[in-house]
Protein backbone atom coordinates (compact mmCIF):
# COMPACT_ATOMS: atom_id res chain seq x y z
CA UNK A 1 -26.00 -6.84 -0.41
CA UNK A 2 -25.91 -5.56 -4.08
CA UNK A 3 -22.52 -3.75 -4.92
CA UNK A 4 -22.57 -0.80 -7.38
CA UNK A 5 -19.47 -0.33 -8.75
CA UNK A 6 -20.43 2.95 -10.37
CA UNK A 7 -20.35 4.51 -6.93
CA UNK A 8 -17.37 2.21 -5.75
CA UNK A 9 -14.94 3.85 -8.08
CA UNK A 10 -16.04 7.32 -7.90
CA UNK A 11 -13.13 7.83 -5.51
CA UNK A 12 -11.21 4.76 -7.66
CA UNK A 13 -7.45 5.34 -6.88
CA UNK A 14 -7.84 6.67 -3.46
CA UNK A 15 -9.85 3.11 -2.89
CA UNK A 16 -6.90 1.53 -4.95
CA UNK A 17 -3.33 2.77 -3.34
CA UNK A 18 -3.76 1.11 0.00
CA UNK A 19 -4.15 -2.18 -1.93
CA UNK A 20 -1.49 -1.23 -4.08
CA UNK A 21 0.89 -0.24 -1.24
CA UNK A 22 0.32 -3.80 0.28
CA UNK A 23 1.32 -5.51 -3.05
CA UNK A 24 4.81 -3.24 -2.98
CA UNK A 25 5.10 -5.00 0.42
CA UNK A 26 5.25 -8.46 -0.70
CA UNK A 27 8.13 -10.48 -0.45
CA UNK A 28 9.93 -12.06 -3.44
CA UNK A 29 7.88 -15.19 -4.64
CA UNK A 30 7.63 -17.58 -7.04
CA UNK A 31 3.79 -18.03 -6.66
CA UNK A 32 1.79 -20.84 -8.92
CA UNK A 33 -1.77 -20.28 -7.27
CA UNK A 34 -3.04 -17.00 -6.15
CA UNK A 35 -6.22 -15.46 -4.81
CA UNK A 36 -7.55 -12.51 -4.07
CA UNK A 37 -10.61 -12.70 -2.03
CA UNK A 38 -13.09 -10.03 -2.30
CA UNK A 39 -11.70 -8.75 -5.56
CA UNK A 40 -14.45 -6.70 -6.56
CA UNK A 41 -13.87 -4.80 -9.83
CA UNK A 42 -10.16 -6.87 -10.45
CA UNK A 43 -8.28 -3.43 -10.83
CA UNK A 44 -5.84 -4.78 -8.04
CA UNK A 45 -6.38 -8.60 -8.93
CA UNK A 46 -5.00 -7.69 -12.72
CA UNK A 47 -2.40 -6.06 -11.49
CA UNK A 48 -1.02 -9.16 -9.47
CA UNK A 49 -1.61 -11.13 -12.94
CA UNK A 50 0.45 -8.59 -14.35
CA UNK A 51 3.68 -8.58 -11.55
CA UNK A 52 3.13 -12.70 -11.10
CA UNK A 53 3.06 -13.72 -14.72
CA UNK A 54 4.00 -16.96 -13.80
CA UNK A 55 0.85 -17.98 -11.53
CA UNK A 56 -2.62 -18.64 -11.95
CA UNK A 57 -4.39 -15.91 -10.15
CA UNK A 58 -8.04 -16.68 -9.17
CA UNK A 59 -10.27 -13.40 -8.32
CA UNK A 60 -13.34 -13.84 -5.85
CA UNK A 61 -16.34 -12.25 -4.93
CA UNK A 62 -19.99 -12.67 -4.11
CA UNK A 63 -21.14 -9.67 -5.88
CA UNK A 64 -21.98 -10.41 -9.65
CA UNK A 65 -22.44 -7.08 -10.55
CA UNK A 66 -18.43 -6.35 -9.29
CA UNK A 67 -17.57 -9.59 -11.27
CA UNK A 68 -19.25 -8.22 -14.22
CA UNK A 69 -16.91 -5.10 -14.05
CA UNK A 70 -14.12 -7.59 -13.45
CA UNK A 71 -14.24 -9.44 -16.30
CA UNK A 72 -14.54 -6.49 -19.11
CA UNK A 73 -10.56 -7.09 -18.47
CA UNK A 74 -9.02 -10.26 -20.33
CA UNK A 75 -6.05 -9.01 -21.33
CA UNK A 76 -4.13 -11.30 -18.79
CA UNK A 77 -4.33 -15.13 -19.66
CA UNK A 78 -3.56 -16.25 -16.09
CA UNK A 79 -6.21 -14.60 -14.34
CA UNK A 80 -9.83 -16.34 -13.96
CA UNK A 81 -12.98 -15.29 -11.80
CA UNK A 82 -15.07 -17.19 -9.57
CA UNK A 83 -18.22 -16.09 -8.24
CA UNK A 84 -18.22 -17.11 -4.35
CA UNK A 85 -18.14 -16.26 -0.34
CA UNK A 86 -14.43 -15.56 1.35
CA UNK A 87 -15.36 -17.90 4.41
CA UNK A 88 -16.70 -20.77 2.37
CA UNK A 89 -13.74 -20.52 0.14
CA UNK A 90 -11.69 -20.61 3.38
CA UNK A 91 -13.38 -23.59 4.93
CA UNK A 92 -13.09 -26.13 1.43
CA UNK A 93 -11.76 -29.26 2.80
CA UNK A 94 -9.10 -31.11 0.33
CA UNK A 95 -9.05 -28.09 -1.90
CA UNK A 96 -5.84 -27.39 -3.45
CA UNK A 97 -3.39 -25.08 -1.48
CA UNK A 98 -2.24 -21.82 -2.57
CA UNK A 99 0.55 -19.86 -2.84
CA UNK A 100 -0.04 -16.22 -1.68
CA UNK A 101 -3.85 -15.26 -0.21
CA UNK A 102 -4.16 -11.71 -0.59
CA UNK A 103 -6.99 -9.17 0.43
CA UNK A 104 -7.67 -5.67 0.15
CA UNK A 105 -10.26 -4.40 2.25
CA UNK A 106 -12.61 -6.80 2.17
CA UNK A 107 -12.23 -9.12 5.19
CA UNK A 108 -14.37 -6.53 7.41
CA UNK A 109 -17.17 -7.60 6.07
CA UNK A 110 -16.79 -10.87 7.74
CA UNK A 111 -17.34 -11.85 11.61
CA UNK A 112 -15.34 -14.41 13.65
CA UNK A 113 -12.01 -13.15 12.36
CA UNK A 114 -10.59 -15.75 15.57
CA UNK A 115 -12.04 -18.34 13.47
CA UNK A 116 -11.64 -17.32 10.30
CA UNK A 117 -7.61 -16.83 9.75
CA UNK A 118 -6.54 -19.72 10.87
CA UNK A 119 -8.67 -21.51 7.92
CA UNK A 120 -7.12 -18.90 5.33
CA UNK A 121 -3.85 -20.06 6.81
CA UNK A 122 -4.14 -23.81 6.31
CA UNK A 123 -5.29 -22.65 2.90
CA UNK A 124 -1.53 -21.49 2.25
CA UNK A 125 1.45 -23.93 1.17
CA UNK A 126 4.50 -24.12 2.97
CA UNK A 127 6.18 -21.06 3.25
CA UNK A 128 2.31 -19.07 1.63
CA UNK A 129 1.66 -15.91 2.16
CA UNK A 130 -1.54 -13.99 3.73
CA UNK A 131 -1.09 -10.69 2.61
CA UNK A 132 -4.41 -8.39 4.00
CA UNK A 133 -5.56 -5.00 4.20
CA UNK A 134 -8.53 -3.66 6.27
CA UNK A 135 -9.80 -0.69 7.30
CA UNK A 136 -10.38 0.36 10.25
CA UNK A 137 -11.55 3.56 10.47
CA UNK A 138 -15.13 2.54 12.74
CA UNK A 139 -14.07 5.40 15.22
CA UNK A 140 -13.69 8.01 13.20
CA UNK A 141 -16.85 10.78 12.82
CA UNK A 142 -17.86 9.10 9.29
CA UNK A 143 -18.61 5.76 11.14
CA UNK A 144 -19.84 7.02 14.52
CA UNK A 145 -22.20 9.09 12.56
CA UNK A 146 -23.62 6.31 10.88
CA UNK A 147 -24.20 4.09 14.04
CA UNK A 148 -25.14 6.61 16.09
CA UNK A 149 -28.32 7.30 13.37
CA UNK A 150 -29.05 3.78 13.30
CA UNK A 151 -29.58 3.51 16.71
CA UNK A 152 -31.73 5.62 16.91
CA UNK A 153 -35.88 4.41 17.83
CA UNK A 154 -36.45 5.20 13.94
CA UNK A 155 -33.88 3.09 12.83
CA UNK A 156 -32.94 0.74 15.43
CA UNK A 157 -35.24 -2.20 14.71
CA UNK A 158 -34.78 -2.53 10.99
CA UNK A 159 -30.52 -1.88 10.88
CA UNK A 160 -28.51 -3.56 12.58
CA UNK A 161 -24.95 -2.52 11.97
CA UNK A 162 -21.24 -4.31 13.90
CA UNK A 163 -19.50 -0.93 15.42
CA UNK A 164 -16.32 -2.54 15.87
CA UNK A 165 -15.83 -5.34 12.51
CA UNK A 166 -11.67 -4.98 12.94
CA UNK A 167 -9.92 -5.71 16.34
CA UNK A 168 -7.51 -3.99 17.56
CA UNK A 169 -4.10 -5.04 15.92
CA UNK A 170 -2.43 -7.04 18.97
CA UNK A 171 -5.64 -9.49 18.38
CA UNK A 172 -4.29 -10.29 15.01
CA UNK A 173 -0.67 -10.53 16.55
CA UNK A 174 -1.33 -13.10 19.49
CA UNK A 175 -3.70 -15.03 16.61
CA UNK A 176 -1.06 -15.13 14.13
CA UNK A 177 2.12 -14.82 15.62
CA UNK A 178 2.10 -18.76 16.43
CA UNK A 179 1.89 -19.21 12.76
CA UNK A 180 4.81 -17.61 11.25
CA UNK A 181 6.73 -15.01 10.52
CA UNK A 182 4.29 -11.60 10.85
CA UNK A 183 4.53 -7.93 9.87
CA UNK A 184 1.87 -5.98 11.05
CA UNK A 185 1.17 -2.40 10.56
CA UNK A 186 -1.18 0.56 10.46
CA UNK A 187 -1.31 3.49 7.61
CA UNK A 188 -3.90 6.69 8.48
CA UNK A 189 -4.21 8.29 4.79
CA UNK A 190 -5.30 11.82 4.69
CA UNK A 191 -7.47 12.05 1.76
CA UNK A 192 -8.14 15.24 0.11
CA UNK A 193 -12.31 14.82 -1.48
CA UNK A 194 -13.22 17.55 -3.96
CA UNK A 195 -17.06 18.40 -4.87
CA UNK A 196 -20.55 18.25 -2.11
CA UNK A 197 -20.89 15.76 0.19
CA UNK A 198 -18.03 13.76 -0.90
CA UNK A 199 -17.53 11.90 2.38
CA UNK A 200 -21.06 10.85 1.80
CA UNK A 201 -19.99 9.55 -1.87
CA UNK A 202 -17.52 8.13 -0.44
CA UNK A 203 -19.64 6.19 1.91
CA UNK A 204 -21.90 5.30 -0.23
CA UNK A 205 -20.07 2.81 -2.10
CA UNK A 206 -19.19 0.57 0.75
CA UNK A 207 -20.28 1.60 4.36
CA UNK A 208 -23.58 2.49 3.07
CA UNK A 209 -24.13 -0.75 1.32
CA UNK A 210 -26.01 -3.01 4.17
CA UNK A 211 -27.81 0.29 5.39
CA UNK A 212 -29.55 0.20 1.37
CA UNK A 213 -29.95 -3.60 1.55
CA UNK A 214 -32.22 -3.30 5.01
CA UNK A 215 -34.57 -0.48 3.59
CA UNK A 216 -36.81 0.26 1.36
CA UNK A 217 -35.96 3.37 -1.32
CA UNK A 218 -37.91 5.72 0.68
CA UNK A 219 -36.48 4.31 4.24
CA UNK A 220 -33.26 4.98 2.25
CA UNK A 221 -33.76 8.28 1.19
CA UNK A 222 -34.97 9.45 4.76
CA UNK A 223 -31.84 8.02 6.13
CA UNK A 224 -29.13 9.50 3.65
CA UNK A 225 -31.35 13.20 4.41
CA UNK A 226 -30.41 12.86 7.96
CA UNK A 227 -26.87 11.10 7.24
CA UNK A 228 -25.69 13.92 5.02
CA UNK A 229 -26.53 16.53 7.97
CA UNK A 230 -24.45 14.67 10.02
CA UNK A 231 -21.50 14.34 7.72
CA UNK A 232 -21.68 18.28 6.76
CA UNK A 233 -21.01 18.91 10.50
CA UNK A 234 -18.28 16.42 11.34
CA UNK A 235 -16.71 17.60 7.99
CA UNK A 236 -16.77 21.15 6.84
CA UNK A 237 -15.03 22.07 3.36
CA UNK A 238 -12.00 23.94 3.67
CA UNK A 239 -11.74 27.41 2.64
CA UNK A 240 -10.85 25.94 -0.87
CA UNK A 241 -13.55 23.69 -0.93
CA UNK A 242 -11.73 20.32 -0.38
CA UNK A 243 -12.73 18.41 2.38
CA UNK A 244 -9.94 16.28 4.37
CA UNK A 245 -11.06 12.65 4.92
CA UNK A 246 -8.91 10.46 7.38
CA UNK A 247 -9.11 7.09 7.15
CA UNK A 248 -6.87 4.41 9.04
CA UNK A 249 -5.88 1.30 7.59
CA UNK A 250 -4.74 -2.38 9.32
CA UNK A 251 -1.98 -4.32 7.12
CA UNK A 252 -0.52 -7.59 8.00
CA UNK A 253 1.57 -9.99 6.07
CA UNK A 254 1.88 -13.69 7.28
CA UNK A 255 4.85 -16.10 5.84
CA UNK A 256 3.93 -19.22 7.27
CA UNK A 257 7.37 -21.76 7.55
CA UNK A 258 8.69 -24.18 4.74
């Protein structure tokens, strides 16, 4: 998938304060290694550079075109980036632990999550942290639209789209309960968009990203036509033109034991 970050931070600190209010969440630390996988434009991996000035904090992503964007900032001298995949990075055998694995919003995009923690867990030193933010807002008329359309016999051979990418959170309780000490909990922000079609904007710098990367531009165009209709009618401006945009968020933080 090609990431734009153009369109990924046309709604920039609405995208940014869930990330942010998991950093306020973690615990005292004197962290040496740090990573933040799925970084995408740094803002939130210069900002733990920033509160950890003590630690090397490593930011990575598979998108070049976010790492670009990431590294217009070098103002920190203990941040690097690394262009790479969250589960290969997960599965390096003999690779150096780390202090503190955090995440914002970007685990979704990866399947086997029963598989995949427990390898960003035994990435962690004794007494690491996995700090991680999802979203999981696949029920909600935004995301229902969007699968709905692709299943339909226009669309249904070429996308291919996971309904469901986040469990529910007792999944992520009886996986990582047996691992340490875990807080787990869910945020619904009410998000109040400004300007036409901005749930589609929104969209279209993240859910909308696979959908662009299985069509062609005119496949595209044809779908976002019938997309926008959809979105008009599950969200109507308010009489002040604003349109409310819900969107529910899963949090966990994981201390495993010294």
């Amino acid at each position: 998938m090609s990431w734009d970050p153009g369109t990924y931070l046309g709604f920039a600190d609405e995208r940014l304060r869930p990330g942010l209010d998991l950093m306020m969440h973690l615990p005292p630390a004197e962290a040496r290694r740090v990573v933040d996988l799925g970084c995408g434009t740094g803002s939130l991996t210069a900002r733990l550079a920033r509160r950890l000035p003590a630690a090397h904090v490593l930011g990575l992503d598979n998108s070049p075109t976010m790492l670009a964007r990431a590294r217009r900032d070098e103002s920190e001298p203990n941040l690097d980036w690394q262009e790479g995949g969250i589960a290969e990075w997960a599965g390096e055998r003999d690779a150096q632990p780390v202090d503190l694995i955090y995440s914002n919003a970007a685990l979704h995009w990866l399947p086997d999550h029963a598989g995949l923690f427990p390898k960003l867990v035994a990435r962690l030193v004794p007494g690491g942290i996995l700090a991680v933010q999802m979203p999981r807002n696949f029920a909600a008329p935004s995301h229902q639209a969007l699968y709905t359309l692709a299943r339909t016999p226009r669309w249904a051979s070429k996308l291919k789209l996971e309904s469901e990418p986040v469990s529910e959170p007792a999944f992520y309780l009886d996986l990582l309960e047996p691992y340490g000490a875990l807080d787990l909990w869910e945020t619904h922000y009410q998000h109040v968009l400004r300007g036409p079609d901005p749930v589609f904007n929104w969209v279209s710098g993240t859910t909308l990203t696979p959908v662009k990367a299985a069509l062609d531009p005119d496949e595209y165009e044809a779908f976002c036509a019938d997309y926008r209709e959809l979105l008009a009618k599950a969200y109507p401006p308010r009489a002040n033109g604003t349109t409310l945009f819900a969107f529910r968020r899963l949090f966990l933080m994981l201390r495993v034991p010294h």
